[in-house]
PDBML (XML) file of the C-alpha atoms, coordinates in Angstrom:
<?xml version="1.0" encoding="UTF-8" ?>
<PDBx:datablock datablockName="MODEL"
   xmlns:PDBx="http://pdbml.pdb.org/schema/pdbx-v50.xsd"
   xmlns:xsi="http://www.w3.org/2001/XMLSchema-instance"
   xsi:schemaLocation="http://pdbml.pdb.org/schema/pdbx-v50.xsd pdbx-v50.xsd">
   <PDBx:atom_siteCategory>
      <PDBx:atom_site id="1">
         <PDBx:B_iso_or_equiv>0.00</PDBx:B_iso_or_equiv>
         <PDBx:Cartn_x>107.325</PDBx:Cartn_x>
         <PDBx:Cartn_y>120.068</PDBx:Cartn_y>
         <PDBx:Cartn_z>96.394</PDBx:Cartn_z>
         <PDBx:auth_asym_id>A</PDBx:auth_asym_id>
         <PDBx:auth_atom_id>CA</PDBx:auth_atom_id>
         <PDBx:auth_comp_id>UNK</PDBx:auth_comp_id>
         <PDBx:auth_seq_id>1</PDBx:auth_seq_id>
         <PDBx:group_PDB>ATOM</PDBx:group_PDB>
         <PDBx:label_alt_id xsi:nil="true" />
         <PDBx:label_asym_id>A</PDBx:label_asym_id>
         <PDBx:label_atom_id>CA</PDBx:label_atom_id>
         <PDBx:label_comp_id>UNK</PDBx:label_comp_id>
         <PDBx:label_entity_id>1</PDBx:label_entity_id>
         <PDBx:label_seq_id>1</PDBx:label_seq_id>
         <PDBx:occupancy>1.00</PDBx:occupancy>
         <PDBx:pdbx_PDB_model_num>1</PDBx:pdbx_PDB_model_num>
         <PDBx:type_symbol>C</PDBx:type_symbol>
      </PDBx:atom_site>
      <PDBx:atom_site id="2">
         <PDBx:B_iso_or_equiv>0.00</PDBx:B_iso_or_equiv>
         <PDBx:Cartn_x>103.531</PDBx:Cartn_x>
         <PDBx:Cartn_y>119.782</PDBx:Cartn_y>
         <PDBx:Cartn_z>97.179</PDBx:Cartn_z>
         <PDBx:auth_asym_id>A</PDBx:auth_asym_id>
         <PDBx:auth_atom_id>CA</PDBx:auth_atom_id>
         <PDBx:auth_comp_id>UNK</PDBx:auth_comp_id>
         <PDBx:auth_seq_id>2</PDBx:auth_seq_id>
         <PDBx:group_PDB>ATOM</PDBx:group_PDB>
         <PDBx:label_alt_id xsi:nil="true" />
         <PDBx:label_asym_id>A</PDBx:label_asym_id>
         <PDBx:label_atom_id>CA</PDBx:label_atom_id>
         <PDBx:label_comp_id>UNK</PDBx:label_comp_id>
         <PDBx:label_entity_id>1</PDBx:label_entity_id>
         <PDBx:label_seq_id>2</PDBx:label_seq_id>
         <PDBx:occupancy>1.00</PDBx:occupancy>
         <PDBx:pdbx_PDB_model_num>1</PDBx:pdbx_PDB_model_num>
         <PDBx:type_symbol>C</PDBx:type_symbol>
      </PDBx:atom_site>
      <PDBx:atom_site id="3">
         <PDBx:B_iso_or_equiv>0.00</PDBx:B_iso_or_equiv>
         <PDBx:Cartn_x>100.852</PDBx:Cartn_x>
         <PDBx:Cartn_y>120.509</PDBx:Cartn_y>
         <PDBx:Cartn_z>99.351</PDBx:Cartn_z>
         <PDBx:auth_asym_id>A</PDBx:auth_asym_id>
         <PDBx:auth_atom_id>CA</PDBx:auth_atom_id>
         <PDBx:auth_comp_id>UNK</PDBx:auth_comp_id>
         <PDBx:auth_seq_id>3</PDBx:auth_seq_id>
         <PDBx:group_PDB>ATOM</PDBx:group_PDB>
         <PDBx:label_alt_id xsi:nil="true" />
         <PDBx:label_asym_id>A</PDBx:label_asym_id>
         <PDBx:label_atom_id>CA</PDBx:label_atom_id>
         <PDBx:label_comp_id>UNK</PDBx:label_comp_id>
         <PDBx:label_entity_id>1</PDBx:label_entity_id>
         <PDBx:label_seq_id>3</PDBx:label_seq_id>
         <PDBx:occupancy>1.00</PDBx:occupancy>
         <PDBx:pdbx_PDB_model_num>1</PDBx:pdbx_PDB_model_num>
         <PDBx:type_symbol>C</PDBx:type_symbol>
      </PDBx:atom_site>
      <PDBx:atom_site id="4">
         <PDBx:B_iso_or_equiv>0.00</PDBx:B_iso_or_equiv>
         <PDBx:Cartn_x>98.120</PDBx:Cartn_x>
         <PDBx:Cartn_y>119.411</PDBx:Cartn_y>
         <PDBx:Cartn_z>101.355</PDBx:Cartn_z>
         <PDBx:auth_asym_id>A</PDBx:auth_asym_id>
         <PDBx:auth_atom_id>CA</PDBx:auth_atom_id>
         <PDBx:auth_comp_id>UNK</PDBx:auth_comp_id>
         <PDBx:auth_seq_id>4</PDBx:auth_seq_id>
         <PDBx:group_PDB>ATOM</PDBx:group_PDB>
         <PDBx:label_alt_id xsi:nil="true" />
         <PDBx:label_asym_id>A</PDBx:label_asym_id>
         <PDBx:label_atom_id>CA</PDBx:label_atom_id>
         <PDBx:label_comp_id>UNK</PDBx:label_comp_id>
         <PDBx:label_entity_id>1</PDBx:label_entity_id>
         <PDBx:label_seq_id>4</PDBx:label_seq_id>
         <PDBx:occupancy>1.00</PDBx:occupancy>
         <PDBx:pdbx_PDB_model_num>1</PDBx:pdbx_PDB_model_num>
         <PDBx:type_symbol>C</PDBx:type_symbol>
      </PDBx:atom_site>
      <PDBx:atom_site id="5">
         <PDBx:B_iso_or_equiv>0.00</PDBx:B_iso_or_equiv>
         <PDBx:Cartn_x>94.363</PDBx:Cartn_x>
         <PDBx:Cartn_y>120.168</PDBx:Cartn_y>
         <PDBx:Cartn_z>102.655</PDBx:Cartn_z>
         <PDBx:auth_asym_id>A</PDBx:auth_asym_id>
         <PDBx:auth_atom_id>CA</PDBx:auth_atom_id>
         <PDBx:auth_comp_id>UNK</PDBx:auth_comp_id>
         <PDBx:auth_seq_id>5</PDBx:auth_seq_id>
         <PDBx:group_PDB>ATOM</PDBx:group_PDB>
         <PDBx:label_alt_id xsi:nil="true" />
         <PDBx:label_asym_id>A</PDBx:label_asym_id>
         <PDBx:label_atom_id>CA</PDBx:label_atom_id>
         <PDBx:label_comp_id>UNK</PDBx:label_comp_id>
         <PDBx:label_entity_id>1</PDBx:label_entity_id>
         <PDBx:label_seq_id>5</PDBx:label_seq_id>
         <PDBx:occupancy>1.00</PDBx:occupancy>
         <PDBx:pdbx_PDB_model_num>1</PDBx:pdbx_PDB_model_num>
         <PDBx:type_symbol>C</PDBx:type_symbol>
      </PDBx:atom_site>
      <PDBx:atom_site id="6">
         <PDBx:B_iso_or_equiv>0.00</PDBx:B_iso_or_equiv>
         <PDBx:Cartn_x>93.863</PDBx:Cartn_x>
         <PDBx:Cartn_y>121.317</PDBx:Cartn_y>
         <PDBx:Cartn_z>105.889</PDBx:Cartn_z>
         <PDBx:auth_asym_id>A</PDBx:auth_asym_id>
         <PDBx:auth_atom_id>CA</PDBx:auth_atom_id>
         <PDBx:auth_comp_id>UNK</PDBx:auth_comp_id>
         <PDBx:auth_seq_id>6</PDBx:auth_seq_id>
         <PDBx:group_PDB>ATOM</PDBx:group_PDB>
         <PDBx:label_alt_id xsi:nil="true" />
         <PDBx:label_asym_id>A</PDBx:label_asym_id>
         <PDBx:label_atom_id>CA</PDBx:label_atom_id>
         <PDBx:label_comp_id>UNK</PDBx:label_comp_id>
         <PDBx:label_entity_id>1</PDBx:label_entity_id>
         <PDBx:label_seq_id>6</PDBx:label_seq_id>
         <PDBx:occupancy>1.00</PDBx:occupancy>
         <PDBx:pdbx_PDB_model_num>1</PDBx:pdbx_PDB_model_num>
         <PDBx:type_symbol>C</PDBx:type_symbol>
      </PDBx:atom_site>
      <PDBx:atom_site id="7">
         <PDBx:B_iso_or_equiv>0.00</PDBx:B_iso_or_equiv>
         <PDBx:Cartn_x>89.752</PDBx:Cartn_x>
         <PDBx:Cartn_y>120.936</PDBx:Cartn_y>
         <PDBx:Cartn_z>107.191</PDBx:Cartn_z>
         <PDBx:auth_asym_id>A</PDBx:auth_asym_id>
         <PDBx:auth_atom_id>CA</PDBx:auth_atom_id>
         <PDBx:auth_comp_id>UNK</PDBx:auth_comp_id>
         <PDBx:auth_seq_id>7</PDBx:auth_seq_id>
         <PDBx:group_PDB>ATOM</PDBx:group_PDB>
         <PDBx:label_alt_id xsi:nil="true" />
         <PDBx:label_asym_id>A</PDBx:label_asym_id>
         <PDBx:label_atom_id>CA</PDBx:label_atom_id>
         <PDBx:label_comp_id>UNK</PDBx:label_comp_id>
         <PDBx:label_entity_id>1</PDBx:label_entity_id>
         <PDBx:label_seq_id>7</PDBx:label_seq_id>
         <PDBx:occupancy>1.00</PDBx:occupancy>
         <PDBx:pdbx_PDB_model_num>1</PDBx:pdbx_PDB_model_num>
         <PDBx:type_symbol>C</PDBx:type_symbol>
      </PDBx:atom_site>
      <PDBx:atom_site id="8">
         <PDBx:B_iso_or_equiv>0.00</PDBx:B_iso_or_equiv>
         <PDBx:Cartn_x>89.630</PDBx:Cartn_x>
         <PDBx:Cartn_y>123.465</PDBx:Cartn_y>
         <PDBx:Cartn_z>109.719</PDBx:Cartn_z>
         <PDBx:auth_asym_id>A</PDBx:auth_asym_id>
         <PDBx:auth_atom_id>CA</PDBx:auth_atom_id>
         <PDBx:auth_comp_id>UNK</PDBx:auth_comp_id>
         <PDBx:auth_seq_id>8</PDBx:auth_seq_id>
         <PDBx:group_PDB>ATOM</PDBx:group_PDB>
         <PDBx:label_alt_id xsi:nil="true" />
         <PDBx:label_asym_id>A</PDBx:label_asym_id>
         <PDBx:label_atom_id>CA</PDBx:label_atom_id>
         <PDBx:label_comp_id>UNK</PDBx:label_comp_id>
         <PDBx:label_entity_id>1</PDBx:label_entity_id>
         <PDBx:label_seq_id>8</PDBx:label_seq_id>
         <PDBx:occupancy>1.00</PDBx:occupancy>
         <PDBx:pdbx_PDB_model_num>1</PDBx:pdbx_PDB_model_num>
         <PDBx:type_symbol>C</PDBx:type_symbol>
      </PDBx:atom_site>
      <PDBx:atom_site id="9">
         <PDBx:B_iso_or_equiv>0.00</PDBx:B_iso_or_equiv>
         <PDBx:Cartn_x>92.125</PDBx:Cartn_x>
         <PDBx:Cartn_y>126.560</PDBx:Cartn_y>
         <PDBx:Cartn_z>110.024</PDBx:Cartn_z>
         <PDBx:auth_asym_id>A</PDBx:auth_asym_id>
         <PDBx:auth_atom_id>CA</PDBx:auth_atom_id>
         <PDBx:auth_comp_id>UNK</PDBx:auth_comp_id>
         <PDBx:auth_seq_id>9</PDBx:auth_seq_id>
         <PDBx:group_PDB>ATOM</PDBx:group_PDB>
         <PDBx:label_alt_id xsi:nil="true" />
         <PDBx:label_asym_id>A</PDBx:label_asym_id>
         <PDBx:label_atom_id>CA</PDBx:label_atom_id>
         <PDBx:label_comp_id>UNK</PDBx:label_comp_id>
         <PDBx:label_entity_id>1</PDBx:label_entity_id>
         <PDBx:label_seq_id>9</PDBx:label_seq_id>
         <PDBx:occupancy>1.00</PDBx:occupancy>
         <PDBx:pdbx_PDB_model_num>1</PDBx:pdbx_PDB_model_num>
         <PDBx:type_symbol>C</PDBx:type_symbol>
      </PDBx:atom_site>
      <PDBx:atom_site id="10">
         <PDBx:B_iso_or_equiv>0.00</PDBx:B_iso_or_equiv>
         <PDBx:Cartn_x>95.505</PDBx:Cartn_x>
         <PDBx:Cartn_y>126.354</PDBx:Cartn_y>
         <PDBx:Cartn_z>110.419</PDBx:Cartn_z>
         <PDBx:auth_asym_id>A</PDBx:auth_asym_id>
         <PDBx:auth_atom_id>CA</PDBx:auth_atom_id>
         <PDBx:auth_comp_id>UNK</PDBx:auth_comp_id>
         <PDBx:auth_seq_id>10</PDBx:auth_seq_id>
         <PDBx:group_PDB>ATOM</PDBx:group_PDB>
         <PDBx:label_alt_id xsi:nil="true" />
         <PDBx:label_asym_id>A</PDBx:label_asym_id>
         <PDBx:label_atom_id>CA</PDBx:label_atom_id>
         <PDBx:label_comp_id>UNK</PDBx:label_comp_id>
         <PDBx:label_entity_id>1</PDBx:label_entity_id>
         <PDBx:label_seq_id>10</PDBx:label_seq_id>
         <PDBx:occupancy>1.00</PDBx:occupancy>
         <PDBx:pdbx_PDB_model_num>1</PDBx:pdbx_PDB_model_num>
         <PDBx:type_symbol>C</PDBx:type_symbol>
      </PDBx:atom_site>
      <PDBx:atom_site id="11">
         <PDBx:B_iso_or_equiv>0.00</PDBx:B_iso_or_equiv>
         <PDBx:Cartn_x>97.475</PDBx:Cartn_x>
         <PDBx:Cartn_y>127.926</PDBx:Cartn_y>
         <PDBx:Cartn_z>113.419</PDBx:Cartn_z>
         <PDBx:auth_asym_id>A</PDBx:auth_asym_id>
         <PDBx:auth_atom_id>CA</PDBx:auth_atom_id>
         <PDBx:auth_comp_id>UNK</PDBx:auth_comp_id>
         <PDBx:auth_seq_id>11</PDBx:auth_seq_id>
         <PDBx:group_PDB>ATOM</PDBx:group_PDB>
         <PDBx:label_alt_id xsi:nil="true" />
         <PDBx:label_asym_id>A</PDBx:label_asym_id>
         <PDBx:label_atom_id>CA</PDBx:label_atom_id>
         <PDBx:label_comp_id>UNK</PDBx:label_comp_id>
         <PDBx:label_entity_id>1</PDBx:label_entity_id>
         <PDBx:label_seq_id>11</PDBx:label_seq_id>
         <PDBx:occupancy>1.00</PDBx:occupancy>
         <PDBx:pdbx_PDB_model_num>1</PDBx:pdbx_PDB_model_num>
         <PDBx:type_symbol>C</PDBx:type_symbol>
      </PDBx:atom_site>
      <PDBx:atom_site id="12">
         <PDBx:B_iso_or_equiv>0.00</PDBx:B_iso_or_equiv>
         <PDBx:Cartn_x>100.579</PDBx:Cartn_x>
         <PDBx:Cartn_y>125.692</PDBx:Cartn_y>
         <PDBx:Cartn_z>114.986</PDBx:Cartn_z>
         <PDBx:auth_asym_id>A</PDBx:auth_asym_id>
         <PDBx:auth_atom_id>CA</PDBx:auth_atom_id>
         <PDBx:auth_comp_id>UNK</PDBx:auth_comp_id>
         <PDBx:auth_seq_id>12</PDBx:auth_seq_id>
         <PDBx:group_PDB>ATOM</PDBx:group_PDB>
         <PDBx:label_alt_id xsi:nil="true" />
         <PDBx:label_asym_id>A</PDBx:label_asym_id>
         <PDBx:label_atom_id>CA</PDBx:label_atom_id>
         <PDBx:label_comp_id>UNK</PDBx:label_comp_id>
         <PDBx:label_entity_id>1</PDBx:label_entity_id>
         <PDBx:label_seq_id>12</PDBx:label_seq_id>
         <PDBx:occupancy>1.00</PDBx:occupancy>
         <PDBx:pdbx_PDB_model_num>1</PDBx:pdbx_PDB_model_num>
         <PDBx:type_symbol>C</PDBx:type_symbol>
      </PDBx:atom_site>
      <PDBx:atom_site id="13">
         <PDBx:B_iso_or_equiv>0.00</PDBx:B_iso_or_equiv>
         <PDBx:Cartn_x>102.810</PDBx:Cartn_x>
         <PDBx:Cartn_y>123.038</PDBx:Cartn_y>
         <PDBx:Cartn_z>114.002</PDBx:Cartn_z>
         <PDBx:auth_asym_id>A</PDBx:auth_asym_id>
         <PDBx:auth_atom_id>CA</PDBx:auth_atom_id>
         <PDBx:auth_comp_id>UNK</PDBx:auth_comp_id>
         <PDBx:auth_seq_id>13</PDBx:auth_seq_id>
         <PDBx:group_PDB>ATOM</PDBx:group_PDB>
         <PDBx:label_alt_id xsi:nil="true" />
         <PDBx:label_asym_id>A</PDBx:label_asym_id>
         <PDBx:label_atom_id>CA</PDBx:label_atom_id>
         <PDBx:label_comp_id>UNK</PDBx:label_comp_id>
         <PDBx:label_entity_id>1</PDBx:label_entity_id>
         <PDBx:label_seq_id>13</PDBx:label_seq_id>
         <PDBx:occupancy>1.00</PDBx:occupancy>
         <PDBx:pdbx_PDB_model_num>1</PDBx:pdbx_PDB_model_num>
         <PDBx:type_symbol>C</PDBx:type_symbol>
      </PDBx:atom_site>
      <PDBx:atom_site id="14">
         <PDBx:B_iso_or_equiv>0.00</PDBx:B_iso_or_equiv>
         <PDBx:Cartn_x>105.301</PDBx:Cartn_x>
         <PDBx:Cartn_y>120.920</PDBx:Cartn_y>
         <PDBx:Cartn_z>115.711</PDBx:Cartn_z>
         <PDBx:auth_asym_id>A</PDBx:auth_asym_id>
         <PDBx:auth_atom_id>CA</PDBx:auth_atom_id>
         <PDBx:auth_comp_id>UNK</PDBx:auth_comp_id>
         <PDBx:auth_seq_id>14</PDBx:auth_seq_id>
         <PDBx:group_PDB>ATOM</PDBx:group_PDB>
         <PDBx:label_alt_id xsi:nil="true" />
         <PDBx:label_asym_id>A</PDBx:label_asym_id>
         <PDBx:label_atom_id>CA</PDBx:label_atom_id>
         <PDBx:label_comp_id>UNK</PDBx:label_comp_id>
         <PDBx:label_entity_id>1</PDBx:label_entity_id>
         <PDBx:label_seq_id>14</PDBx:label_seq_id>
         <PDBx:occupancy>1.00</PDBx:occupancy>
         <PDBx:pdbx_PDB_model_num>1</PDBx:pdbx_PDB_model_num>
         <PDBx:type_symbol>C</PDBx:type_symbol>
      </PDBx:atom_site>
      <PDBx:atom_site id="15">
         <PDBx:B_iso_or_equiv>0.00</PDBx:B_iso_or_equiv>
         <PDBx:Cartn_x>106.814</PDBx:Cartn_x>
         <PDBx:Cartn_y>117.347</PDBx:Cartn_y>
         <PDBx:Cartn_z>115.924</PDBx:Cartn_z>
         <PDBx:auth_asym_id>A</PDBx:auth_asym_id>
         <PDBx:auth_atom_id>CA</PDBx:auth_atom_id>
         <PDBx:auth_comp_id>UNK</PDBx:auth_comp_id>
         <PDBx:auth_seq_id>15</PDBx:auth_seq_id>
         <PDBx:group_PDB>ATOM</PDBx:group_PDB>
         <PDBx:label_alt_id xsi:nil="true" />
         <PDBx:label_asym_id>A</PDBx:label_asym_id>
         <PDBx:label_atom_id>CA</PDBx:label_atom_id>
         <PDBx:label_comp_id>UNK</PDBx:label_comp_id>
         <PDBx:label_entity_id>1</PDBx:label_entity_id>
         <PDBx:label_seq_id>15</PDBx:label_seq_id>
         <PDBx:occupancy>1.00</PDBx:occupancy>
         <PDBx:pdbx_PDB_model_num>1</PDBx:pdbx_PDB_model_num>
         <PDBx:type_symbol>C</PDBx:type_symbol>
      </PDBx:atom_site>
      <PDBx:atom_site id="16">
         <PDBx:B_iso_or_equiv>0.00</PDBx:B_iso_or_equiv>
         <PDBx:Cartn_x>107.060</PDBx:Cartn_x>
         <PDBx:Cartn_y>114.136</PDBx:Cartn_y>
         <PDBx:Cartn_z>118.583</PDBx:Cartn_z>
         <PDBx:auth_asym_id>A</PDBx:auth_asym_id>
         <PDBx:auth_atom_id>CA</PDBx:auth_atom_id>
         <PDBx:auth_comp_id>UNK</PDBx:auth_comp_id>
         <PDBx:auth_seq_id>16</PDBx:auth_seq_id>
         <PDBx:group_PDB>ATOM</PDBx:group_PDB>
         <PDBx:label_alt_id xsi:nil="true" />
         <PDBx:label_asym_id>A</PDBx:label_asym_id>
         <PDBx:label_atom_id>CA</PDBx:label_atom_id>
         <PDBx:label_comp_id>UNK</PDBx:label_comp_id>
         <PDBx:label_entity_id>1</PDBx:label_entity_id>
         <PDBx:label_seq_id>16</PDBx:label_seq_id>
         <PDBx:occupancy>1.00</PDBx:occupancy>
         <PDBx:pdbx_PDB_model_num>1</PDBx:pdbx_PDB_model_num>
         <PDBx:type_symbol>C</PDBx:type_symbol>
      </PDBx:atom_site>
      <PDBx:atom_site id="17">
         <PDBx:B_iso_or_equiv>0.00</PDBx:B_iso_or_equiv>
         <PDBx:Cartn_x>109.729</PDBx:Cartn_x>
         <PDBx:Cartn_y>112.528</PDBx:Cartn_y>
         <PDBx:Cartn_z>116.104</PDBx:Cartn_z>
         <PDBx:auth_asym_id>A</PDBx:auth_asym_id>
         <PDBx:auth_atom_id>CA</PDBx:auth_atom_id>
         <PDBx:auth_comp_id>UNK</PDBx:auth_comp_id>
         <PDBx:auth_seq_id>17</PDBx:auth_seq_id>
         <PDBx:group_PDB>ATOM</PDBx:group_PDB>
         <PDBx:label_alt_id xsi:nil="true" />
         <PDBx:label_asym_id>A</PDBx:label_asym_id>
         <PDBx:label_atom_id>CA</PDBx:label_atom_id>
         <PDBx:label_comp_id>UNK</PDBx:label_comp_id>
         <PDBx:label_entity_id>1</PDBx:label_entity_id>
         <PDBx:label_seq_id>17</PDBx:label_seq_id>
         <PDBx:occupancy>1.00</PDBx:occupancy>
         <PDBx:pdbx_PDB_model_num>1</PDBx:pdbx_PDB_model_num>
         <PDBx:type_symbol>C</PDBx:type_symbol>
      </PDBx:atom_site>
      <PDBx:atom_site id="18">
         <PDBx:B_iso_or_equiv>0.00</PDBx:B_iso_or_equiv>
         <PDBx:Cartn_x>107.059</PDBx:Cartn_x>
         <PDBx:Cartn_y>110.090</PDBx:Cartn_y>
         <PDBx:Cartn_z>115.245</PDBx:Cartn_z>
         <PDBx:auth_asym_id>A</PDBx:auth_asym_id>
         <PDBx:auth_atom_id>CA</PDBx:auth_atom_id>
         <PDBx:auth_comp_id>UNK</PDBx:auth_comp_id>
         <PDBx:auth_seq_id>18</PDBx:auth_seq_id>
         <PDBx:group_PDB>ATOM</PDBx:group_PDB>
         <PDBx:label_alt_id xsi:nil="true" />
         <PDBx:label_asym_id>A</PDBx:label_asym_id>
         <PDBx:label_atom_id>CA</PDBx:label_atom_id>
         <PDBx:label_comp_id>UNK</PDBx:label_comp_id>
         <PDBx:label_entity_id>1</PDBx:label_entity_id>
         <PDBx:label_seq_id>18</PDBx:label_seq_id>
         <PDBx:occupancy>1.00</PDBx:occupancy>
         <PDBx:pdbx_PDB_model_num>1</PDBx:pdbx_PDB_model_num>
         <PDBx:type_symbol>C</PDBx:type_symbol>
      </PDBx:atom_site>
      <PDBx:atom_site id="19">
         <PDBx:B_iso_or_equiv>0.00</PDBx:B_iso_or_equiv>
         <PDBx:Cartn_x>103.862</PDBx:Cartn_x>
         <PDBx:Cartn_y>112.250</PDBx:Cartn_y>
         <PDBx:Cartn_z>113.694</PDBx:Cartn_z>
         <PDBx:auth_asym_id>A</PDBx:auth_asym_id>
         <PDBx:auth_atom_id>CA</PDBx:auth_atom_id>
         <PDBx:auth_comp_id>UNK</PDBx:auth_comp_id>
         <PDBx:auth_seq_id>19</PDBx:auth_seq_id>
         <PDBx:group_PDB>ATOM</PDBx:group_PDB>
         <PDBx:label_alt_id xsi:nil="true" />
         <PDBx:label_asym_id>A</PDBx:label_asym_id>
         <PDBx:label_atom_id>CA</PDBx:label_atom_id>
         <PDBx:label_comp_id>UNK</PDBx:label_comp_id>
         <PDBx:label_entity_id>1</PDBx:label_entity_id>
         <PDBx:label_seq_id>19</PDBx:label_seq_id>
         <PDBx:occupancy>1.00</PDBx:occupancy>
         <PDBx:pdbx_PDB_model_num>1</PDBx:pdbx_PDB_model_num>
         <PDBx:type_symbol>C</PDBx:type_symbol>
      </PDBx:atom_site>
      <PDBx:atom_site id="20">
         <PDBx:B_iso_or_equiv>0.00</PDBx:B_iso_or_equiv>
         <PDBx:Cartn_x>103.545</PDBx:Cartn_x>
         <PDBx:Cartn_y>116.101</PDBx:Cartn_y>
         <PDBx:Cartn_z>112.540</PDBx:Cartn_z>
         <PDBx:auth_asym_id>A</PDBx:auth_asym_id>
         <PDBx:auth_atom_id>CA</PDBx:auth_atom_id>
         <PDBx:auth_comp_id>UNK</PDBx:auth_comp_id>
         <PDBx:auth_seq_id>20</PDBx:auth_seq_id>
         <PDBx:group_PDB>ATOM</PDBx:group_PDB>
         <PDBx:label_alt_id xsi:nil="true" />
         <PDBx:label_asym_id>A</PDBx:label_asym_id>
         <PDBx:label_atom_id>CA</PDBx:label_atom_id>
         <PDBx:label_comp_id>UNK</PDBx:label_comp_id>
         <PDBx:label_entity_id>1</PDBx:label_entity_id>
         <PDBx:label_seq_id>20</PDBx:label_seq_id>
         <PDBx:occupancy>1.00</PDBx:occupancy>
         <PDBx:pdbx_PDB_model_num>1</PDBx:pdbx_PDB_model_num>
         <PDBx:type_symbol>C</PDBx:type_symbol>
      </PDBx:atom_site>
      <PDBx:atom_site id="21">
         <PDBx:B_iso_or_equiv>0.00</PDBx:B_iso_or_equiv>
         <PDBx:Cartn_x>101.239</PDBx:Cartn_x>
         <PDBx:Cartn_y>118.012</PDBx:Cartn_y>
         <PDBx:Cartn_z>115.790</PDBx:Cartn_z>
         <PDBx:auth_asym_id>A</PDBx:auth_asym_id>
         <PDBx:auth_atom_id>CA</PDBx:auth_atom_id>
         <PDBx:auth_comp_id>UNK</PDBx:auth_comp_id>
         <PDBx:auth_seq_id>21</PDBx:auth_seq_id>
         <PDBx:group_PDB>ATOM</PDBx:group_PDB>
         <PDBx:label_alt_id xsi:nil="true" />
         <PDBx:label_asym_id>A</PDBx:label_asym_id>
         <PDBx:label_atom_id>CA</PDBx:label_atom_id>
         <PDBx:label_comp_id>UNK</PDBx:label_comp_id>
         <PDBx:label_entity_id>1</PDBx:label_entity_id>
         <PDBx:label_seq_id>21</PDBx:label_seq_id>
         <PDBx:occupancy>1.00</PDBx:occupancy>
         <PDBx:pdbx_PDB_model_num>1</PDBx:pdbx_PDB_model_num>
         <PDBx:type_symbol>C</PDBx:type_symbol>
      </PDBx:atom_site>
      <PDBx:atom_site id="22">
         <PDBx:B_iso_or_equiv>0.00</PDBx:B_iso_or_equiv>
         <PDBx:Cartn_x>99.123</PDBx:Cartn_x>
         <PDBx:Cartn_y>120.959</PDBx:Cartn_y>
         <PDBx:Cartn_z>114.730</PDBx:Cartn_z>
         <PDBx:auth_asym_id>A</PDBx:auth_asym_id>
         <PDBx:auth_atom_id>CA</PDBx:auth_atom_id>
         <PDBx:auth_comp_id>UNK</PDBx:auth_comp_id>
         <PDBx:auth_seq_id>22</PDBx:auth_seq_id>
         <PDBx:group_PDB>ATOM</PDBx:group_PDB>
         <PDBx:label_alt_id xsi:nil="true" />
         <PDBx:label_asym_id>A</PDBx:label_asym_id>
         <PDBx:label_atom_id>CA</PDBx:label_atom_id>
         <PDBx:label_comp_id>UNK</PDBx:label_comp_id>
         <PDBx:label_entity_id>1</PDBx:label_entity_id>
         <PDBx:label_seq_id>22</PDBx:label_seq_id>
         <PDBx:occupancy>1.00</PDBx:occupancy>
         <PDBx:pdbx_PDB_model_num>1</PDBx:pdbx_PDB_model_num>
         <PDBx:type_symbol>C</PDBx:type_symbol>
      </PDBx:atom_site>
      <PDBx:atom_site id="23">
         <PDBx:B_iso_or_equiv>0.00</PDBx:B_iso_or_equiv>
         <PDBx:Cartn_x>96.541</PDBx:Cartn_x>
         <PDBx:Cartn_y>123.052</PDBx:Cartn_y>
         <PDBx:Cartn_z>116.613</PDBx:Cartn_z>
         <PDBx:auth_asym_id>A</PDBx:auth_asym_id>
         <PDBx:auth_atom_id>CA</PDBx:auth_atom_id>
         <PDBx:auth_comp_id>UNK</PDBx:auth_comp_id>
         <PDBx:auth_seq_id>23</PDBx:auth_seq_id>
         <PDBx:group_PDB>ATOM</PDBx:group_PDB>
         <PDBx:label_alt_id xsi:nil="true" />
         <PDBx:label_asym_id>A</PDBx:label_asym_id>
         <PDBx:label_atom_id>CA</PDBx:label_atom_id>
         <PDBx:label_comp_id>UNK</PDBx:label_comp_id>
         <PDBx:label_entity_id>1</PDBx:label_entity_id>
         <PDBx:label_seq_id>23</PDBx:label_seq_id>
         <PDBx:occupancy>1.00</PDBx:occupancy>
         <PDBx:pdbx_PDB_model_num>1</PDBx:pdbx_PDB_model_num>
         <PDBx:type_symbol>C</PDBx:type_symbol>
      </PDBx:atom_site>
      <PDBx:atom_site id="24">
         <PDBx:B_iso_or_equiv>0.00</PDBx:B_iso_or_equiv>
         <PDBx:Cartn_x>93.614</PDBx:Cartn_x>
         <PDBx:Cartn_y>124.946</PDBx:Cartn_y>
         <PDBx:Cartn_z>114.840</PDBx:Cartn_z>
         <PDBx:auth_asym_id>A</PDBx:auth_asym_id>
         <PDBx:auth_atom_id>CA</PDBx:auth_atom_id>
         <PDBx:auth_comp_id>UNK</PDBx:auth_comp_id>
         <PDBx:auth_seq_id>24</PDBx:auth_seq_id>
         <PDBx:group_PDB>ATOM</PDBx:group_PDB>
         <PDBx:label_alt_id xsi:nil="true" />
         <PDBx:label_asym_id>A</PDBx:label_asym_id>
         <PDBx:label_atom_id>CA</PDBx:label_atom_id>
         <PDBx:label_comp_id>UNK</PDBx:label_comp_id>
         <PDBx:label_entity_id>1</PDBx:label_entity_id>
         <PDBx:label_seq_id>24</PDBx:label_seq_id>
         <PDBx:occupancy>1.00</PDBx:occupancy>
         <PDBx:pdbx_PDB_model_num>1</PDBx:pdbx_PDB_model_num>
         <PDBx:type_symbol>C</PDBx:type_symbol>
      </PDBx:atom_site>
   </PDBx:atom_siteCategory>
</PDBx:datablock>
C-alpha cells in the first residue's frame, strides 16, 4: 500500500504499542 525512506540502512524493527522501533 506504500512505502517510505529510510536515511541510514535498515536492519530491525519492532513496536512499544505507541511508535514503530528500528535499529540501523
Amino acid at each position: 500500500t506504500g512505502q517510505f525512506p529510510i536515511a541510514k540502512e535498515g536492519w530491525g524493527l519492532t513496536t512499544d504499542g505507541a511508535s514503530i522501533i528500528m535499529s540501523d
